[in-house]
PDB file of N, CA and C in Angstrom:
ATOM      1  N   UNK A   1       0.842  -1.181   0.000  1.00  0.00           N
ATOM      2  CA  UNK A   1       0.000   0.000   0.000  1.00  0.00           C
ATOM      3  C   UNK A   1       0.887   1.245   0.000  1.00  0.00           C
ATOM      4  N   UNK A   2       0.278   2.185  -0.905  1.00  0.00           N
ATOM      5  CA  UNK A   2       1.551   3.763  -0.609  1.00  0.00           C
ATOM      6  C   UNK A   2       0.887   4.305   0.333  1.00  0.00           C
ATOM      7  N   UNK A   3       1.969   5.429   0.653  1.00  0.00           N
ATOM      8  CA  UNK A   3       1.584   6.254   1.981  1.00  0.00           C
ATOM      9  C   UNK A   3       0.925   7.244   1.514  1.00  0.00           C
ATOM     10  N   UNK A   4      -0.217   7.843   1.137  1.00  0.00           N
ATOM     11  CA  UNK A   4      -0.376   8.991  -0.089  1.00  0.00           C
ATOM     12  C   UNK A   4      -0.028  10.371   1.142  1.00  0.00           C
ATOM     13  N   UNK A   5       0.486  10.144   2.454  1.00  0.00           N
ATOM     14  CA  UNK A   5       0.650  11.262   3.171  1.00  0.00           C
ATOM     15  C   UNK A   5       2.397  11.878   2.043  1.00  0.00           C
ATOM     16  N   UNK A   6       3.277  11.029   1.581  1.00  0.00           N
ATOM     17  CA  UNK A   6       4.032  12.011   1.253  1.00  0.00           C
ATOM     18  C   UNK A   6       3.647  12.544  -0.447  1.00  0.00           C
ATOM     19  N   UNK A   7       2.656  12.782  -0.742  1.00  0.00           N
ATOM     20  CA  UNK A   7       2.372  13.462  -1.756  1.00  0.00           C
ATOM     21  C   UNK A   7       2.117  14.758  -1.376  1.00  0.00           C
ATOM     22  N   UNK A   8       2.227  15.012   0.104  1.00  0.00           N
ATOM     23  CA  UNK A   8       1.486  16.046   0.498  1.00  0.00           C
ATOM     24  C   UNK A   8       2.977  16.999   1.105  1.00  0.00           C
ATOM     25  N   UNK A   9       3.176  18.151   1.172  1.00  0.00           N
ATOM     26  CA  UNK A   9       3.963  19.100   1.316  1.00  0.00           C
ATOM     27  C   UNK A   9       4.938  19.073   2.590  1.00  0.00           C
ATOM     28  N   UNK A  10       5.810  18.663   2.315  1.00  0.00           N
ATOM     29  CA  UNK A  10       7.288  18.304   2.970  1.00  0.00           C
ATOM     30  C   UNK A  10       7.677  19.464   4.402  1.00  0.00           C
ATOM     31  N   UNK A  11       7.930  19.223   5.254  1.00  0.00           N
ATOM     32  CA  UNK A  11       7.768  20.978   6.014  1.00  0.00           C
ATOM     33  C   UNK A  11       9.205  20.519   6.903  1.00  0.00           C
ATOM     34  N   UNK A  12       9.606  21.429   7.597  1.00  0.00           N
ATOM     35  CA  UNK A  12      10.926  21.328   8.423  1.00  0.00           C
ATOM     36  C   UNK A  12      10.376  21.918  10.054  1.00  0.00           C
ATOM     37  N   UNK A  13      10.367  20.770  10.430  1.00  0.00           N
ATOM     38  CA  UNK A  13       9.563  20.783  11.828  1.00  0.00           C
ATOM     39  C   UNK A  13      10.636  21.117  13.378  1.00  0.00           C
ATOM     40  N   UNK A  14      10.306  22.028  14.061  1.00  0.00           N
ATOM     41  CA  UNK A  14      11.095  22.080  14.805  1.00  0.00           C
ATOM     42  C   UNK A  14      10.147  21.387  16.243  1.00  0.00           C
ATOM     43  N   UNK A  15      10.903  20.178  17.064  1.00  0.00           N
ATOM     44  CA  UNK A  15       9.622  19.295  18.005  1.00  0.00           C
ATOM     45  C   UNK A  15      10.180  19.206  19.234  1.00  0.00           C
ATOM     46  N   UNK A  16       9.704  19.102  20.142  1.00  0.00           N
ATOM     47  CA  UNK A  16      10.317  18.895  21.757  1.00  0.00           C
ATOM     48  C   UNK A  16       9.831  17.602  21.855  1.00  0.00           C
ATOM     49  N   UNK A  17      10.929  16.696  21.997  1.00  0.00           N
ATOM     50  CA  UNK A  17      10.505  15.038  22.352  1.00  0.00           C
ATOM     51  C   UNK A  17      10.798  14.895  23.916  1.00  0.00           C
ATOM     52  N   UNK A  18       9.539  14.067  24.407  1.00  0.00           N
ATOM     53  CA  UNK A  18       9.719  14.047  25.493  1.00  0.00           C
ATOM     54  C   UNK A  18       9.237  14.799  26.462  1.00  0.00           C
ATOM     55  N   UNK A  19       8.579  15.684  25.836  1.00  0.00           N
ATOM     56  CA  UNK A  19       7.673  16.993  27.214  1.00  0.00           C
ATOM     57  C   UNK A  19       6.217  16.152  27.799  1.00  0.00           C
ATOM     58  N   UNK A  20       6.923  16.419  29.236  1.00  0.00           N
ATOM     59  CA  UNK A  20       5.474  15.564  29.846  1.00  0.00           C
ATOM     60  C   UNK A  20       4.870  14.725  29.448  1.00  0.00           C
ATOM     61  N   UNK A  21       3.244  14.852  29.228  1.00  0.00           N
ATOM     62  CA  UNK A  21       2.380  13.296  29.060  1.00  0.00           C
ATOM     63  C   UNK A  21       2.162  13.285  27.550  1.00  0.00           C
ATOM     64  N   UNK A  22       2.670  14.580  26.612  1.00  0.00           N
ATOM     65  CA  UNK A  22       2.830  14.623  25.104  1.00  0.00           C
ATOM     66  C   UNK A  22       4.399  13.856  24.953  1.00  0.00           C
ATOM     67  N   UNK A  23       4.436  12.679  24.073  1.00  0.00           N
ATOM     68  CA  UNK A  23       5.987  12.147  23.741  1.00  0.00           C
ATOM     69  C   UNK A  23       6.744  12.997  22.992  1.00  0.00           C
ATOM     70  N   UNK A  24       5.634  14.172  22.060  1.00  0.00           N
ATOM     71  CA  UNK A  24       6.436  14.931  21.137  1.00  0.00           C
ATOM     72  C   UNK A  24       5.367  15.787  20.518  1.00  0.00           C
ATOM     73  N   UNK A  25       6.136  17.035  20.475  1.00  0.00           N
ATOM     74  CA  UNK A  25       5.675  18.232  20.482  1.00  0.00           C
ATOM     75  C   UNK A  25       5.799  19.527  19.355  1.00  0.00           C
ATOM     76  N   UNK A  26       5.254  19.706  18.633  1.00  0.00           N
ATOM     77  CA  UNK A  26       5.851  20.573  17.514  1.00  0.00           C
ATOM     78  C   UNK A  26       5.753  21.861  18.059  1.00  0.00           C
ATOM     79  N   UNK A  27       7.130  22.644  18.168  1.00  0.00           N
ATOM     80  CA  UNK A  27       7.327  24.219  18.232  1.00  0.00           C
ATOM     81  C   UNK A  27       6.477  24.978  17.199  1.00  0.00           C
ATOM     82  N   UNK A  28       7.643  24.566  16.096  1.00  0.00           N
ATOM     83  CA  UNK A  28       7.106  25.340  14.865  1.00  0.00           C
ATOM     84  C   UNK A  28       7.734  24.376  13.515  1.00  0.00           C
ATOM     85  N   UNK A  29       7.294  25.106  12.422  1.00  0.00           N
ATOM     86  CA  UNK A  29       7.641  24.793  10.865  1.00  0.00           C
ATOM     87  C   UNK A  29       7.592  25.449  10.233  1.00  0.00           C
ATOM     88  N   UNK A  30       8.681  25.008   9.101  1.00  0.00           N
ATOM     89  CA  UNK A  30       8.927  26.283   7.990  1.00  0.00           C
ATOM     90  C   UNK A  30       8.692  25.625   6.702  1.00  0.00           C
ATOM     91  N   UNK A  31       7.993  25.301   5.284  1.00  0.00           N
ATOM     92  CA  UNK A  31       7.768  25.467   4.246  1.00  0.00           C
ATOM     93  C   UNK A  31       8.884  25.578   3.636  1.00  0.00           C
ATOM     94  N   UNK A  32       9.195  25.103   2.266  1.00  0.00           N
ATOM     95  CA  UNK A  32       9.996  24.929   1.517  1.00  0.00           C
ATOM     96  C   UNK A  32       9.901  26.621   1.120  1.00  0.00           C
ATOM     97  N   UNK A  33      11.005  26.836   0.966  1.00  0.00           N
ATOM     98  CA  UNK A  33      10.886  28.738   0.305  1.00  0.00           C
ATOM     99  C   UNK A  33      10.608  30.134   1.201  1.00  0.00           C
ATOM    100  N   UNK A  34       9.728  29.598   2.475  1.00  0.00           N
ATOM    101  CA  UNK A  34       9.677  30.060   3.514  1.00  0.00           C
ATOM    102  C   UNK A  34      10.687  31.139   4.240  1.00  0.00           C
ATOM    103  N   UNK A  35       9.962  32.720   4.405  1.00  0.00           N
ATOM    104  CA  UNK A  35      11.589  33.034   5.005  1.00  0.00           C
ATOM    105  C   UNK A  35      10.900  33.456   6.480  1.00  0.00           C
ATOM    106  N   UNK A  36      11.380  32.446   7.615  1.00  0.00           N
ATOM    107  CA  UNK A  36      11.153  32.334   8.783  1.00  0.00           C
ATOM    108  C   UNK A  36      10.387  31.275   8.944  1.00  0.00           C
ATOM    109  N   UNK A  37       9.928  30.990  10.149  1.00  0.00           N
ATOM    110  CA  UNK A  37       9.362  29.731  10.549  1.00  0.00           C
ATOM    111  C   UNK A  37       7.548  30.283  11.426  1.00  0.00           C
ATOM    112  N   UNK A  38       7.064  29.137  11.279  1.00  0.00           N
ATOM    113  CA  UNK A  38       5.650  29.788  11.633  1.00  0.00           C
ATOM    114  C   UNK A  38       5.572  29.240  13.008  1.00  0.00           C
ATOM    115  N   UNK A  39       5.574  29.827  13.864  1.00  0.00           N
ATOM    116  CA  UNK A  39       5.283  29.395  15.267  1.00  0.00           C
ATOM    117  C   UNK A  39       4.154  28.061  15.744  1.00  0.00           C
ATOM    118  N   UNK A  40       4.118  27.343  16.455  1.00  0.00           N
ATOM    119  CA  UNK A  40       2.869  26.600  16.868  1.00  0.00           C
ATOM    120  C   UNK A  40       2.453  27.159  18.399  1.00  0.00           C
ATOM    121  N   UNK A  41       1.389  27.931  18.311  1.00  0.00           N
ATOM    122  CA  UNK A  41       0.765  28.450  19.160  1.00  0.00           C
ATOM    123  C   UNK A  41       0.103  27.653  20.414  1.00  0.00           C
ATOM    124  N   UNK A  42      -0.787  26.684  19.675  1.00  0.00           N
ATOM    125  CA  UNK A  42      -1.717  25.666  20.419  1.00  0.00           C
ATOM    126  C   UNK A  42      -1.562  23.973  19.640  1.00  0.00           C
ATOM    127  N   UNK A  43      -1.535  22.772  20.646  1.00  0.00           N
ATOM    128  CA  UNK A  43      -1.784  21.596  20.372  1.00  0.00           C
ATOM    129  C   UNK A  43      -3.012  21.401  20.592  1.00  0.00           C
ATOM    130  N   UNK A  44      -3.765  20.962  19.554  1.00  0.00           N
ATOM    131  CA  UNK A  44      -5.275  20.705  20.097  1.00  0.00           C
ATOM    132  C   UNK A  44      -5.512  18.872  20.149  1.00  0.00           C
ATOM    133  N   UNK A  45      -4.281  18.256  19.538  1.00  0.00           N
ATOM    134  CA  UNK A  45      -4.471  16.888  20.057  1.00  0.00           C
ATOM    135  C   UNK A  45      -4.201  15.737  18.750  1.00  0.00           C
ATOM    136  N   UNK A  46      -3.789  14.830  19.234  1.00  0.00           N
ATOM    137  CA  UNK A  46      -2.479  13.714  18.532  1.00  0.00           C
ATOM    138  C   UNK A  46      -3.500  12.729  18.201  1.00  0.00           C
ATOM    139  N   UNK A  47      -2.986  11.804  17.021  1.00  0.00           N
ATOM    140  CA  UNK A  47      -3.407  10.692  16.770  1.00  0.00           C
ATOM    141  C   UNK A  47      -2.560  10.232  15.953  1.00  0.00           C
ATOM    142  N   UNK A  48      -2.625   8.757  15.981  1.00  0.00           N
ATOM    143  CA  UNK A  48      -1.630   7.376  15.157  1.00  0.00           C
ATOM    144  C   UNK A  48      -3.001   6.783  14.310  1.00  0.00           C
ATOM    145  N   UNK A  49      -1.723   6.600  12.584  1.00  0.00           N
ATOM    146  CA  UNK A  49      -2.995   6.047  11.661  1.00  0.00           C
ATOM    147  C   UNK A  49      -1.380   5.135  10.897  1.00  0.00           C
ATOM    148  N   UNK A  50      -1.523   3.637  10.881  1.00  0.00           N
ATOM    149  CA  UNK A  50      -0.656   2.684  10.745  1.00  0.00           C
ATOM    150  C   UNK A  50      -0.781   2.619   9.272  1.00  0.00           C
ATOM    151  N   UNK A  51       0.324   3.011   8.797  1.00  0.00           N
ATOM    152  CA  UNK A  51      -0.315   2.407   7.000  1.00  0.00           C
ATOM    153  C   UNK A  51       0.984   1.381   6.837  1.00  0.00           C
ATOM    154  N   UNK A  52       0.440   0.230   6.964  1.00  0.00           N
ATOM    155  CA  UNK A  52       2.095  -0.695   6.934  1.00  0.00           C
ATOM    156  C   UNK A  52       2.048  -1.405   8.048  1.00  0.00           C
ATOM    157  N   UNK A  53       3.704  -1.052   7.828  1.00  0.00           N
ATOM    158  CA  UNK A  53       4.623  -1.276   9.036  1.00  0.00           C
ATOM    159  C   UNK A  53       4.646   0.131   9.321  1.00  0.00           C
ATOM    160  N   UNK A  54       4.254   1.028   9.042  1.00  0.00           N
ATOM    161  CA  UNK A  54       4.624   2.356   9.519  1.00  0.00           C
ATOM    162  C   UNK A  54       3.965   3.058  10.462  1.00  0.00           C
ATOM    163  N   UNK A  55       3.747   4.082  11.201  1.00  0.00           N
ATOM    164  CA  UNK A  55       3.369   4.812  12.045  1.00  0.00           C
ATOM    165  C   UNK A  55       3.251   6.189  11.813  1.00  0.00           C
ATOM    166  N   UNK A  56       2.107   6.940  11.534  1.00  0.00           N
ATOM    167  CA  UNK A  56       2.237   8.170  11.051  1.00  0.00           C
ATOM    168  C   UNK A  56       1.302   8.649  12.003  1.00  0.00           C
ATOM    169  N   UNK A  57       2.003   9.767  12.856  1.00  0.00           N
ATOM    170  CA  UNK A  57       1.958  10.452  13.836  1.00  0.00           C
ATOM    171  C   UNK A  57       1.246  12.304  13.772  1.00  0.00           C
ATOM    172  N   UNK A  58      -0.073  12.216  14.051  1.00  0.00           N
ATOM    173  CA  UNK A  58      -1.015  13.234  13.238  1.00  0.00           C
ATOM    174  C   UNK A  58      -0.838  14.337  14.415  1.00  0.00           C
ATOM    175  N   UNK A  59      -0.898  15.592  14.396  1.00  0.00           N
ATOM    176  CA  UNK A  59      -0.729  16.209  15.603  1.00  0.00           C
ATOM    177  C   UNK A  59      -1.673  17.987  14.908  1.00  0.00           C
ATOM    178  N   UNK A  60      -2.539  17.964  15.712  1.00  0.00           N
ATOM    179  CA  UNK A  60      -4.127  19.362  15.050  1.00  0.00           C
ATOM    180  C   UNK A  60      -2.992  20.193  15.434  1.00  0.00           C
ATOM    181  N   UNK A  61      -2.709  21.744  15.420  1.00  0.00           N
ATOM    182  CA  UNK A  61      -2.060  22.654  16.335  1.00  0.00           C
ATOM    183  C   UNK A  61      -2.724  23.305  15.311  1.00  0.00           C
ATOM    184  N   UNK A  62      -2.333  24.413  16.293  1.00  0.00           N
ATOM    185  CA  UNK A  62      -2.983  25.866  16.008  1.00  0.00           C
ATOM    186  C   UNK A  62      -1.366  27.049  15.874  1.00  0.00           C
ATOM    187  N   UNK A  63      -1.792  27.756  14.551  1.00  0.00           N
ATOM    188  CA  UNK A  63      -0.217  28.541  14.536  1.00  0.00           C
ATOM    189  C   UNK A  63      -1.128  30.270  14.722  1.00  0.00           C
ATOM    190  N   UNK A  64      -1.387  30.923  15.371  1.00  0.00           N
ATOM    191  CA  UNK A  64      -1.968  32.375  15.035  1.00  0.00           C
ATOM    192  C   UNK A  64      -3.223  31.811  15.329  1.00  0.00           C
ATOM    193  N   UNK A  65      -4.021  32.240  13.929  1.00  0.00           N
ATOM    194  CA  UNK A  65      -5.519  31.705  13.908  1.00  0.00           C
ATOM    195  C   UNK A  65      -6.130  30.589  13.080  1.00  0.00           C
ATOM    196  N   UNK A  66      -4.802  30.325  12.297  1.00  0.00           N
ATOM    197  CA  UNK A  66      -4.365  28.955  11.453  1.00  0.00           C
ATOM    198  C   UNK A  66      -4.401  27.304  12.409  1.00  0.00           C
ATOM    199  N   UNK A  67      -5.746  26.388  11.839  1.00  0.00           N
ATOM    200  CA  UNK A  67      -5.320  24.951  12.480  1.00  0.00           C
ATOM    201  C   UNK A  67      -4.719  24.957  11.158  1.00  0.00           C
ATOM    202  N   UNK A  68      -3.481  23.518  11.423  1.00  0.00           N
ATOM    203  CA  UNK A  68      -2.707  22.984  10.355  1.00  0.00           C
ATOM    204  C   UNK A  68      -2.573  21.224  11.307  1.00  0.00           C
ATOM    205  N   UNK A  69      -2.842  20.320  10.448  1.00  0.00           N
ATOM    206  CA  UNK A  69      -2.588  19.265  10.764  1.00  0.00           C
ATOM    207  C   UNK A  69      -0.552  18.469  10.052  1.00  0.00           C
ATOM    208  N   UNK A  70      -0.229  18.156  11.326  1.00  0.00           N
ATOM    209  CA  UNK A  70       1.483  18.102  10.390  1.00  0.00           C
ATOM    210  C   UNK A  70       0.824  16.777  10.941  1.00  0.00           C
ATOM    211  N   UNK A  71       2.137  15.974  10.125  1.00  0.00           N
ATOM    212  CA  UNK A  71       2.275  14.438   9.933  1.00  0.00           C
ATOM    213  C   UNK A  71       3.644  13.906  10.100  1.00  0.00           C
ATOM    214  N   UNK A  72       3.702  13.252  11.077  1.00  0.00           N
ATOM    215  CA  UNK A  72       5.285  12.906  11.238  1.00  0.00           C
ATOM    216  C   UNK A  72       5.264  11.305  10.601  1.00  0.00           C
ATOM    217  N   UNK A  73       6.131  10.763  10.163  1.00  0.00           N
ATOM    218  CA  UNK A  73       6.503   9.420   9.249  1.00  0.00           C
ATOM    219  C   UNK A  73       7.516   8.821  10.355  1.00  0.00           C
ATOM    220  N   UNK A  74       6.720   7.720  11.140  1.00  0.00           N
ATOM    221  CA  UNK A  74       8.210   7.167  12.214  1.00  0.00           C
ATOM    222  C   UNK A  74       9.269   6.505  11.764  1.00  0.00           C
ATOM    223  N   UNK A  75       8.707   6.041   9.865  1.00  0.00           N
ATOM    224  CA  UNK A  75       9.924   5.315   9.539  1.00  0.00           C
ATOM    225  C   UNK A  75      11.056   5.918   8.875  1.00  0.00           C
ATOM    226  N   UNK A  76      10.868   7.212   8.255  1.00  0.00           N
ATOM    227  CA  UNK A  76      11.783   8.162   7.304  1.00  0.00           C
ATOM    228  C   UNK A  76      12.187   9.672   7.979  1.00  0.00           C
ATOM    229  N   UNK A  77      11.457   9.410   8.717  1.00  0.00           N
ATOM    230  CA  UNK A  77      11.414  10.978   9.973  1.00  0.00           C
ATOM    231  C   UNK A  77      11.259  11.660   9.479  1.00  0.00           C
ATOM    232  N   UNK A  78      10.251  11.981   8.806  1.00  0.00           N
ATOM    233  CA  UNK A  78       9.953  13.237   7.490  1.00  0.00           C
ATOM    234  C   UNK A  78       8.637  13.924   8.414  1.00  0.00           C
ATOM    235  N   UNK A  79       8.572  14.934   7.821  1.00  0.00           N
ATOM    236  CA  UNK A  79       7.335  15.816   8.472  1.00  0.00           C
ATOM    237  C   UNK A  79       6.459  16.416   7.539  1.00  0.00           C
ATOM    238  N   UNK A  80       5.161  16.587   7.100  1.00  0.00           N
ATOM    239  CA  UNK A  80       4.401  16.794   6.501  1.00  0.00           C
ATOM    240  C   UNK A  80       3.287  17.654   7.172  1.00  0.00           C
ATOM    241  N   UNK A  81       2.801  18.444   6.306  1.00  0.00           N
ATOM    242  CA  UNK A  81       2.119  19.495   6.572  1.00  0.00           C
ATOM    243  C   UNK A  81       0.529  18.536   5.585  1.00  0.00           C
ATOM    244  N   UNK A  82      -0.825  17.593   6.423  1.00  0.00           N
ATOM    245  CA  UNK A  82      -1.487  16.838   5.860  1.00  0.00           C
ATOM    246  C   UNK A  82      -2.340  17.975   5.815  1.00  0.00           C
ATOM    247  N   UNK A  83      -2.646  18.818   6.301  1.00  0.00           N
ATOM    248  CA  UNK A  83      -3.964  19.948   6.176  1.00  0.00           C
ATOM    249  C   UNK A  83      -3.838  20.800   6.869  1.00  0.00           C
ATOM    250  N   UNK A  84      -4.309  21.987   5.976  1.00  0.00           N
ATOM    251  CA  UNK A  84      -4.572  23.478   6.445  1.00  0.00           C
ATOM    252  C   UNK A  84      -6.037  24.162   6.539  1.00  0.00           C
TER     253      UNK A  84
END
């Protein structure tokens, strides 16, 4: 089965692993072309969707007044921006 999450827009995630009862935490992300990084304001809450052997790690946040759903890949460590 493909992952159709990496068809979707590649992002450079900055994450705190390990904070409290969250295992991992996105600061912020920056967009390919991007000049600066967009803050993550609010986590509104995580979920795991297995395509495989893989583990893709869904996390709602809020950047400003922007939700954006990112997507972390546990097997390639890639980060994805799945919805805005």
């Amino acid at each position: 089965m493909k992952n159709n999450i990496n068809k979707k827009e590649q992002v450079e995630v900055m994450a705190l692993f390990g904070y409290e009862m969250t295992p991992c935490q996105p600061l912020s992300f920056k967009k390919r072309g991007q000049v600066g990084e967009t803050e993550v304001t609010g986590l509104l809450g995580t979920h795991i969707k297995f395509v495989g052997d893989v583990a893709i790690h869904f996390f709602d946040v809020v950047a400003g007044k922007t939700k954006y759903v990112l997507a972390f890949n546990s097997k390639d460590l890639s980060w994805h921006i799945a919805a805005a």
